[in-house]
Every structure is written in structure tokens, then in C-alpha cells.
C-alpha atoms as a PDB file:
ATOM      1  CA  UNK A   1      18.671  37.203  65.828  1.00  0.00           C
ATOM      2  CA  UNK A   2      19.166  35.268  62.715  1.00  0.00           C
ATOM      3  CA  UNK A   3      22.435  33.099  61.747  1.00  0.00           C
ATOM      4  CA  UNK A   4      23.216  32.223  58.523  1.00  0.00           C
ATOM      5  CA  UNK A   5      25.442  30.224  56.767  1.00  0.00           C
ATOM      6  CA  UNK A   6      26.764  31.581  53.117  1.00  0.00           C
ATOM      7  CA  UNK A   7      28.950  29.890  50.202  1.00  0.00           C
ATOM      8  CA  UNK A   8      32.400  30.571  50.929  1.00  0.00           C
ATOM      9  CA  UNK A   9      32.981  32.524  47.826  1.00  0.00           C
ATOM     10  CA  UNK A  10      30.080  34.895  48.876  1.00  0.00           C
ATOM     11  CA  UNK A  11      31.358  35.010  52.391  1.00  0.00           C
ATOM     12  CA  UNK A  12      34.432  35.877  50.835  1.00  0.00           C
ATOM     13  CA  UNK A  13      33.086  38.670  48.861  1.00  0.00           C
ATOM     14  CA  UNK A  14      31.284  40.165  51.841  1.00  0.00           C
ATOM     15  CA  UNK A  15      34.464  40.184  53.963  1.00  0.00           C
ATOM     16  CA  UNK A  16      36.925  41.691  51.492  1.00  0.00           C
ATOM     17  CA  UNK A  17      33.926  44.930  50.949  1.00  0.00           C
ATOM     18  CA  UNK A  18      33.586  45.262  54.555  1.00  0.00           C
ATOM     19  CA  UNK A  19      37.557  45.438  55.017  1.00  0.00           C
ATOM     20  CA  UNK A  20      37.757  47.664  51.989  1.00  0.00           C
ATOM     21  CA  UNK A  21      35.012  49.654  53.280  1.00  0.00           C
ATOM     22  CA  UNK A  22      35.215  49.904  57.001  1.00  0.00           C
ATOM     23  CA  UNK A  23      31.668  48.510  57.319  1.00  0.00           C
ATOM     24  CA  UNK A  24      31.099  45.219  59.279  1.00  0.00           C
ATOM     25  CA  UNK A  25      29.403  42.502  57.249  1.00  0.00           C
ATOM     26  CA  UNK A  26      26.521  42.706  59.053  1.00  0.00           C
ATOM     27  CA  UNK A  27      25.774  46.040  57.921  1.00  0.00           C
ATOM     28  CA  UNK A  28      25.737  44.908  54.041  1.00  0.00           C
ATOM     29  CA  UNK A  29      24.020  41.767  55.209  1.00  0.00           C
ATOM     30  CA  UNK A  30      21.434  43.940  56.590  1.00  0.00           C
ATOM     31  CA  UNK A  31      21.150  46.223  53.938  1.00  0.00           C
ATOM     32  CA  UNK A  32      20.727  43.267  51.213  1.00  0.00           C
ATOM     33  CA  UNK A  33      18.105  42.059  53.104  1.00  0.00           C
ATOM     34  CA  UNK A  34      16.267  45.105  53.031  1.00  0.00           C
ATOM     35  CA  UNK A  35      16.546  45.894  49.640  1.00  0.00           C
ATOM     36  CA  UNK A  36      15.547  42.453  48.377  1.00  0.00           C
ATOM     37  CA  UNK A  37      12.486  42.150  50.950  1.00  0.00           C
ATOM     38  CA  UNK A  38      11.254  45.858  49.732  1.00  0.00           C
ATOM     39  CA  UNK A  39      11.574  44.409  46.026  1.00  0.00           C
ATOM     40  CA  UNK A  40       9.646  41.299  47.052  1.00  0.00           C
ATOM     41  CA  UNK A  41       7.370  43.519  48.825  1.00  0.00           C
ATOM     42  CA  UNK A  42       6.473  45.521  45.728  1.00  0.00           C
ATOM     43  CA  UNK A  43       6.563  42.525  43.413  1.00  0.00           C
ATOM     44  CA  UNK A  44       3.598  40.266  45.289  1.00  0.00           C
ATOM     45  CA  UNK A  45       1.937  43.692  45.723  1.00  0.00           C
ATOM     46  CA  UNK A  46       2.069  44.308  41.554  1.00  0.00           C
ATOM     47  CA  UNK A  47       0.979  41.021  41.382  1.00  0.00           C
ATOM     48  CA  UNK A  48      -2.035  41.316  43.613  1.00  0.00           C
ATOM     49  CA  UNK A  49      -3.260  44.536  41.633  1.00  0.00           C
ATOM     50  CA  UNK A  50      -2.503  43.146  38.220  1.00  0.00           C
ATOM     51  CA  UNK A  51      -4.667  40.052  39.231  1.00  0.00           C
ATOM     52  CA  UNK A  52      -7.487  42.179  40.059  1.00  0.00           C
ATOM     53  CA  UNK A  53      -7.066  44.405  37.395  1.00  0.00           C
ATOM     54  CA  UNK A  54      -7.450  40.992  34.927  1.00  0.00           C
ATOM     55  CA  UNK A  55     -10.461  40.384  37.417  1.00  0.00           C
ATOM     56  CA  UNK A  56     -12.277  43.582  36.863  1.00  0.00           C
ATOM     57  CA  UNK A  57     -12.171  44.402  40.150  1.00  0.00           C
ATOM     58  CA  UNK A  58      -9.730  47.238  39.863  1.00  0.00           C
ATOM     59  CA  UNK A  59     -10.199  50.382  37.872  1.00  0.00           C
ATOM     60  CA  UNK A  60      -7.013  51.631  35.464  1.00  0.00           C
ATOM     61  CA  UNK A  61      -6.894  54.885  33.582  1.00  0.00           C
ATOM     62  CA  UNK A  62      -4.757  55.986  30.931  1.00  0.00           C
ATOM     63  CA  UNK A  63      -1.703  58.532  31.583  1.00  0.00           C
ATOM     64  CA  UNK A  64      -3.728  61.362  28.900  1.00  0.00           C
ATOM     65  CA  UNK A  65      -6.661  60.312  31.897  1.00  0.00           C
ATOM     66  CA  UNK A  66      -4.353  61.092  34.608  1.00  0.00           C
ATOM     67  CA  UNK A  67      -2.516  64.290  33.456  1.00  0.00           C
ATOM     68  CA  UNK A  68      -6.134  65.331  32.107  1.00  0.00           C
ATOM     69  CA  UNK A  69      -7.746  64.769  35.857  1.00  0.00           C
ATOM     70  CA  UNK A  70      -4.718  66.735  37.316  1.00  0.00           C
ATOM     71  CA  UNK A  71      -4.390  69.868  34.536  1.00  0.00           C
ATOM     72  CA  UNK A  72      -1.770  68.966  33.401  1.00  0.00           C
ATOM     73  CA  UNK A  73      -2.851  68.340  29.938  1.00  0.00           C
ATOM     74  CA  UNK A  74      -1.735  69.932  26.690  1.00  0.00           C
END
């Protein structure tokens, strides 16, 4: 279980979409959470691969490469 405690203007916010949308506020809450940990997710994982990329340790190919290696050249 997690309790937090938001800015009153945010808490606000939250309460007049839930009321506006018959959705509790835990279910945008929830959902913001989600989103933003799937974002920071994705971001520390770009960052991991672009580090080894600048390392040599990770092999990159062009998109003519790609479409080439698939057919899907012209």
C-alpha cells in the first residue's frame, strides 16, 4: 500500500477529473504511475544501450541495413 501526500492544487485537480469522470482518484493515480515508471523504464534502458553503443560494445546498423536484411529494399 502506498500513501501519499500531494499539493493541494494537484489534489484538487485529481478530485474534480475523478468527479467529472466517475473514476476514483486512485485509478488516475494508478495509471500516472504506470505511465511515468514505463517512460522511466525505457529512458535508463536507452541510456544503457546508447552507453554501450559509445563503448563499442553494441552493434548499430543503418535503416537501408535493416530494410535490406528484411527485403524490403527498393
Amino acid at each position: 500500500m502506498l500513501v501519499i501526500r500531494l499539493p493541494e492544487e494537484l489534489e484538487s485537480r485529481l478530485e474534480a477529473l475523478a468527479k467529472r469522470t466517475g473514476r476514483t482518484k486512485t485509478f488516475y493515480a494508478r495509471e500516472a504511475i504506470e505511465q511515468h515508471l514505463e517512460d522511466l523504464e525505457d529512458l535508463y534502458l536507452a541510456e544503457r544501450v546508447a552507453k554501450r553503443i559509445r563503448a563499442g560494445k553494441e552493434q548499430t546498423s543503418s535503416l537501408a541495413e535493416v530494410e535490406a536484411r528484411l527485403g524490403l529494399a527498393d
